[in-house]
N, C-alpha and C. Protein backbone atom coordinates (compact mmCIF):
# COMPACT_ATOMS: atom_id res chain seq x y z
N UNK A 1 0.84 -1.19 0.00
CA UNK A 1 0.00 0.00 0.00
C UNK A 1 0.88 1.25 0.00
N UNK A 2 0.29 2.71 -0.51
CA UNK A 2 0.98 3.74 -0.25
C UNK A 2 1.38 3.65 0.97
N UNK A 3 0.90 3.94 2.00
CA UNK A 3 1.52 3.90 3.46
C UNK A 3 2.55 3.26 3.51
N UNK A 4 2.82 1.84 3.29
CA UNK A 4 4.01 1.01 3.56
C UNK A 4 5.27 1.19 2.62
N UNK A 5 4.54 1.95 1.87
CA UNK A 5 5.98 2.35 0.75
C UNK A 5 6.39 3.65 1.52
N UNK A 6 5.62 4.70 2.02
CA UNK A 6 5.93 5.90 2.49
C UNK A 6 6.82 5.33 3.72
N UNK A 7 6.69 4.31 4.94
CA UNK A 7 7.13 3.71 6.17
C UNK A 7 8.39 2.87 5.47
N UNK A 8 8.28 2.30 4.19
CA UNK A 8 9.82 1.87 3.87
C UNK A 8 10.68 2.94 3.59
N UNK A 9 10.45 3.71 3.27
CA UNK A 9 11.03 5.34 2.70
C UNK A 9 11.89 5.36 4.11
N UNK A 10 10.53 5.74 5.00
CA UNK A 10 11.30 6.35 6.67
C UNK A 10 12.29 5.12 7.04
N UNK A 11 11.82 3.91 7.21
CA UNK A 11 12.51 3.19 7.66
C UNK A 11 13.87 3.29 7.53
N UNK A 12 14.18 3.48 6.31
CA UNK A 12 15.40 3.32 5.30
C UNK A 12 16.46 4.50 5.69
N UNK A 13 15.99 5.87 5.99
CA UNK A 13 16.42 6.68 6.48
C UNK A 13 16.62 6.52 8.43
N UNK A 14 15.83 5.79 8.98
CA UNK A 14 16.31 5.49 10.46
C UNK A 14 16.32 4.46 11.10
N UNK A 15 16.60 3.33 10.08
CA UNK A 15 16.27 1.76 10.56
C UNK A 15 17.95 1.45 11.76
N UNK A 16 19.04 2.47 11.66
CA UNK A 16 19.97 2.28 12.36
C UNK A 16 19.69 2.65 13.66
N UNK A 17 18.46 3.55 13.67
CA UNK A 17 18.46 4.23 15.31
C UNK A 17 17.55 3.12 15.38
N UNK A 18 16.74 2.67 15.07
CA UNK A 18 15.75 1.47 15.21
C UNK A 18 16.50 -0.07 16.19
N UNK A 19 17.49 0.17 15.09
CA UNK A 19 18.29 -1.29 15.61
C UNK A 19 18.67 -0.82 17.08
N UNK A 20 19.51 -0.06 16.93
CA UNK A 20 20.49 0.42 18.11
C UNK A 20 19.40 0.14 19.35
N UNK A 21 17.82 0.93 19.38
CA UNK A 21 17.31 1.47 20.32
C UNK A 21 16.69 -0.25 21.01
N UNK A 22 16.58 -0.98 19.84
CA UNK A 22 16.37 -2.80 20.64
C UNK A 22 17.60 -3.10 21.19
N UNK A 23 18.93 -2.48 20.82
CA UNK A 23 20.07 -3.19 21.38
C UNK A 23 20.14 -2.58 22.98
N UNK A 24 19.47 -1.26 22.89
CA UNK A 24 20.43 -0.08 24.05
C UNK A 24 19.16 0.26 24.86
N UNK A 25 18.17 -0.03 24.85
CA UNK A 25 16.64 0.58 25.47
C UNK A 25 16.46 -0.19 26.82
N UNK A 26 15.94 1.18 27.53
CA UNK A 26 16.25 0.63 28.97
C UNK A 26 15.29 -0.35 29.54
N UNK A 27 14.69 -0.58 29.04
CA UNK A 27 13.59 -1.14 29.79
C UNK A 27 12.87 -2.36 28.57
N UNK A 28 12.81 -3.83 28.73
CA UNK A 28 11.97 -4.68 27.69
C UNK A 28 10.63 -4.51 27.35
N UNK A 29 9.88 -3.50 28.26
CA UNK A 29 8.66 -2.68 27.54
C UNK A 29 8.99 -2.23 25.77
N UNK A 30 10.16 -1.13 25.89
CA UNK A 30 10.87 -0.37 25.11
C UNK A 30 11.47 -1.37 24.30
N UNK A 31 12.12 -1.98 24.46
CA UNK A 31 12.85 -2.69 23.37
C UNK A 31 11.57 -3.52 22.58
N UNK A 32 10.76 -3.98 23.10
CA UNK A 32 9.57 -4.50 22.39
C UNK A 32 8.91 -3.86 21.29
N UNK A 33 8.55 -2.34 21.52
CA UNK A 33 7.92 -1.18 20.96
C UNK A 33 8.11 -1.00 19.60
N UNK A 34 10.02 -1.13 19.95
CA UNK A 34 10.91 -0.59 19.04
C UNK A 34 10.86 -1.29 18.04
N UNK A 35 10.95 -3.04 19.06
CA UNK A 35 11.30 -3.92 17.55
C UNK A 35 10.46 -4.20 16.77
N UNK A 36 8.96 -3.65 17.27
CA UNK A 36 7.63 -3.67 15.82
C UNK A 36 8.14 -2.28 14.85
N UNK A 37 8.75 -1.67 15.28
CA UNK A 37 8.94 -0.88 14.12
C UNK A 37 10.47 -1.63 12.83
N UNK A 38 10.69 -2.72 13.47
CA UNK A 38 11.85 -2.90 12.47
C UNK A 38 11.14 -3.56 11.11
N UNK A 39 12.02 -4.08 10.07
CA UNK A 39 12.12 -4.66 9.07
C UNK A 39 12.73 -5.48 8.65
N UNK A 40 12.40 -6.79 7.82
CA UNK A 40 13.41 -7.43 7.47
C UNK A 40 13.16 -8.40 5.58
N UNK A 41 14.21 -8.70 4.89
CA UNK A 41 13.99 -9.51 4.16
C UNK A 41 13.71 -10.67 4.58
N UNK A 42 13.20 -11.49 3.95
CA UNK A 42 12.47 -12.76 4.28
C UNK A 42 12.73 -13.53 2.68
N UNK A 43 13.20 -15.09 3.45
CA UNK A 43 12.98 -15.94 2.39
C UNK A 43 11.90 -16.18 1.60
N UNK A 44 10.07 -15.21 2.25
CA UNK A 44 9.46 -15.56 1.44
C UNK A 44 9.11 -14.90 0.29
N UNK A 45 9.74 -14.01 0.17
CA UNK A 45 9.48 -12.88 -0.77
C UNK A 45 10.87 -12.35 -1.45
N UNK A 46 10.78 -11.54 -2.81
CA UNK A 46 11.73 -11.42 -3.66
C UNK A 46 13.19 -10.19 -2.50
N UNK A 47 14.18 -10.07 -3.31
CA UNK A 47 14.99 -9.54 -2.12
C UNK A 47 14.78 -8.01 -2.70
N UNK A 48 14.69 -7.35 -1.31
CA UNK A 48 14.28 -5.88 -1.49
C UNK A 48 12.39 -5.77 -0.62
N UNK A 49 11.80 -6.85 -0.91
CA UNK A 49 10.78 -6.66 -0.24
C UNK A 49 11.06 -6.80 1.29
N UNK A 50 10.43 -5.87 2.03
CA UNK A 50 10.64 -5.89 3.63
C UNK A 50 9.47 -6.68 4.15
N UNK A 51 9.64 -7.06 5.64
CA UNK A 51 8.51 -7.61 6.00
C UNK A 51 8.57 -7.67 7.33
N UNK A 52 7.33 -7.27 9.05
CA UNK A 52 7.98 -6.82 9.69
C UNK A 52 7.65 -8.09 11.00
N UNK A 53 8.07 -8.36 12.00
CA UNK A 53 8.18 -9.44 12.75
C UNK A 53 6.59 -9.73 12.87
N UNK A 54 5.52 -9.00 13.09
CA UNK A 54 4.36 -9.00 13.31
C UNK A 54 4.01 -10.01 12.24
N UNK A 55 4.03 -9.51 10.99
CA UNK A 55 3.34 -10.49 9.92
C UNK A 55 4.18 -11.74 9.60
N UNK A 56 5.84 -11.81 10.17
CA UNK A 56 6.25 -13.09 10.31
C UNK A 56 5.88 -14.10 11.05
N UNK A 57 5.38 -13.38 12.12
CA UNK A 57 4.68 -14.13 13.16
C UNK A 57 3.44 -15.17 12.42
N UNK A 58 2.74 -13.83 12.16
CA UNK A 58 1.04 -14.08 11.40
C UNK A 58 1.47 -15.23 10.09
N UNK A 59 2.59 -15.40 9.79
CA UNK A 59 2.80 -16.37 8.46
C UNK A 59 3.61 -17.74 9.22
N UNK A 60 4.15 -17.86 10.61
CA UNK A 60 3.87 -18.84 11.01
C UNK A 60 3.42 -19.70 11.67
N UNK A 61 4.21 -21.21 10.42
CA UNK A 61 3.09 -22.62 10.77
C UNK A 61 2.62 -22.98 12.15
N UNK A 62 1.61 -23.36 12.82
CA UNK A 62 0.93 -23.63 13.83
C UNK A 62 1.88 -23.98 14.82
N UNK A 63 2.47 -24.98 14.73
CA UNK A 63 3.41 -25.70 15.56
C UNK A 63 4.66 -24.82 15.76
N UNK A 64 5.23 -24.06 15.14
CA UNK A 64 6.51 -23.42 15.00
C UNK A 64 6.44 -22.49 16.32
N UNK A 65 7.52 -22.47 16.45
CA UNK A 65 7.46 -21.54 18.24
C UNK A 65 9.18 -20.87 18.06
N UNK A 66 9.60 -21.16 17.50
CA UNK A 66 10.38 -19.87 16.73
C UNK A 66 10.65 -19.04 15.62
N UNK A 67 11.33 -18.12 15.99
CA UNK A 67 11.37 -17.07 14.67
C UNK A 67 13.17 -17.30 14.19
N UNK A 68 12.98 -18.28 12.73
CA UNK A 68 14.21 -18.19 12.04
C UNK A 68 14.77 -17.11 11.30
N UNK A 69 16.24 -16.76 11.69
CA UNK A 69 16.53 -15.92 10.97
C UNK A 69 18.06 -16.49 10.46
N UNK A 70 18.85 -15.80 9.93
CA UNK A 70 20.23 -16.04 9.24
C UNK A 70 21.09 -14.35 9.17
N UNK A 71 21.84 -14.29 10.03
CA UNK A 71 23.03 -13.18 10.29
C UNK A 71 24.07 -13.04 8.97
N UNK A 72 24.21 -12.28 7.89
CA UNK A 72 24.96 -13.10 7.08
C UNK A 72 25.35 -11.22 5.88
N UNK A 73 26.77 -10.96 5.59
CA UNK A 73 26.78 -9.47 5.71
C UNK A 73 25.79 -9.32 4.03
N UNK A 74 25.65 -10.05 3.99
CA UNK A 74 24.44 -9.65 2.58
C UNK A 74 23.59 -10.98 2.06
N UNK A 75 22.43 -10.89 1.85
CA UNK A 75 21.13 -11.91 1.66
C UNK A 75 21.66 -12.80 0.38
N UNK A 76 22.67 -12.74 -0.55
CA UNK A 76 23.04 -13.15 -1.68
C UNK A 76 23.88 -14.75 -0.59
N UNK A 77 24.70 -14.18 0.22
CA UNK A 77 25.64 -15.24 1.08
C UNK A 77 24.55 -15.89 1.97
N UNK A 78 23.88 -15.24 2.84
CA UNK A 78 22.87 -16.18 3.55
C UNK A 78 22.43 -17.05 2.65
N UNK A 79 21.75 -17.04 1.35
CA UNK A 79 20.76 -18.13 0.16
C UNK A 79 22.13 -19.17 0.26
N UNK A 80 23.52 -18.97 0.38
CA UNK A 80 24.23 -20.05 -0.30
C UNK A 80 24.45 -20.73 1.22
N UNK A 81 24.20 -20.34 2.74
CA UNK A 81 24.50 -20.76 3.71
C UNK A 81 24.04 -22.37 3.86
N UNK A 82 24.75 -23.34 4.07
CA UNK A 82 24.57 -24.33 4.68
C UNK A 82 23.51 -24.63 5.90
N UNK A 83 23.60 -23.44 6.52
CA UNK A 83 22.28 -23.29 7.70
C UNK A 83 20.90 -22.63 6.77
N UNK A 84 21.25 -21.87 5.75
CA UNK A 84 19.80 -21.92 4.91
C UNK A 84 18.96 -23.17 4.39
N UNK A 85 19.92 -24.01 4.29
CA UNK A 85 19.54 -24.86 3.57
C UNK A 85 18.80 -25.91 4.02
N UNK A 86 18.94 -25.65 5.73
CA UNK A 86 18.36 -26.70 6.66
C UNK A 86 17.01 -26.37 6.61
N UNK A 87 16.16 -24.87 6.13
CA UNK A 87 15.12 -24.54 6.00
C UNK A 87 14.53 -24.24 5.18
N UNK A 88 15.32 -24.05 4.07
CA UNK A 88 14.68 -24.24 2.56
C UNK A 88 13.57 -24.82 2.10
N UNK A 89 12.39 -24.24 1.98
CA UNK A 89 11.18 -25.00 1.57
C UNK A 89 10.56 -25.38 2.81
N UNK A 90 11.04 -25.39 4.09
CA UNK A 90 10.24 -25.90 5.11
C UNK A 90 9.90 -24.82 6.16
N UNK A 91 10.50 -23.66 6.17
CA UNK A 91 10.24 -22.68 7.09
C UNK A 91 10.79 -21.53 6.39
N UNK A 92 9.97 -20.31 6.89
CA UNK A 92 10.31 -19.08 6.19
C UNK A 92 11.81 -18.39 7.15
N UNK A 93 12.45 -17.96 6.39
CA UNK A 93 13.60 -17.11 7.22
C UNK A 93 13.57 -16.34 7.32
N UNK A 94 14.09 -14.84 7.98
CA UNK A 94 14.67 -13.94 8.27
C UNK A 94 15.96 -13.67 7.72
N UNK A 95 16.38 -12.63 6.75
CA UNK A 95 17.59 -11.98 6.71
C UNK A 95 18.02 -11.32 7.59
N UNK A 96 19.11 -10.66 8.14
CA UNK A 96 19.43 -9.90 9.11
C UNK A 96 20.84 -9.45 8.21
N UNK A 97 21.30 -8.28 7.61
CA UNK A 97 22.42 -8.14 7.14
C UNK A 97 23.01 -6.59 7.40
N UNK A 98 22.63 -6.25 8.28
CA UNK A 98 23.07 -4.44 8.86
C UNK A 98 23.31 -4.76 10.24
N UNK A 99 24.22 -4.17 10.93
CA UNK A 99 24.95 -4.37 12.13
C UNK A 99 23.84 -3.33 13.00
N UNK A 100 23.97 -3.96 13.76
CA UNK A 100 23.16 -3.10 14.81
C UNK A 100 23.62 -1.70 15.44
């Protein structure tokens, strides 16, 4: 939607104070807050599309009780990771490729 293109815009311009403020926030009220405002690529969608923990949640399978992700300094190296591969086709991932 317009909105979410206008919120990737912002994001893009302060997704570093974003990170920082889950790393450095005083209180796990706060760090919670913060981290619905983050973003991330996802294995389920093309790279460049964002997607934010809320609707990762909402996209997983019943049984699943964690949230996969892959640390990796760009989404091109995570796809070739050996630990991607353990979830390939069976669970959606998380990119993570900007330092906090």
């Amino acid at each position: 939607t317009k909105d979410r293109v206008k919120y990737n815009d912002f994001y893009m311009g302060y997704s570093m104070f974003f990170k920082e403020g889950v790393v450095t926030g005083q209180s796990n009220t706060t760090k919670e807050e913060i981290a619905q405002l983050l973003l991330f690529e996802s294995s389920n969608f093309r790279p460049g599309t964002l997607t934010t923990l809320s609707e990762y949640v909402e996209r997983m399978q019943s049984d699943q009780k964690t949230i996969y992700y892959i640390y990796s300094p760009s989404r091109q190296l995570a796809e070739t990771s050996p630990y991607f591969e353990l979830f390939k086709g069976k669970h959606e991932v998380l990119f993570l490729s900007d330092p906090a």
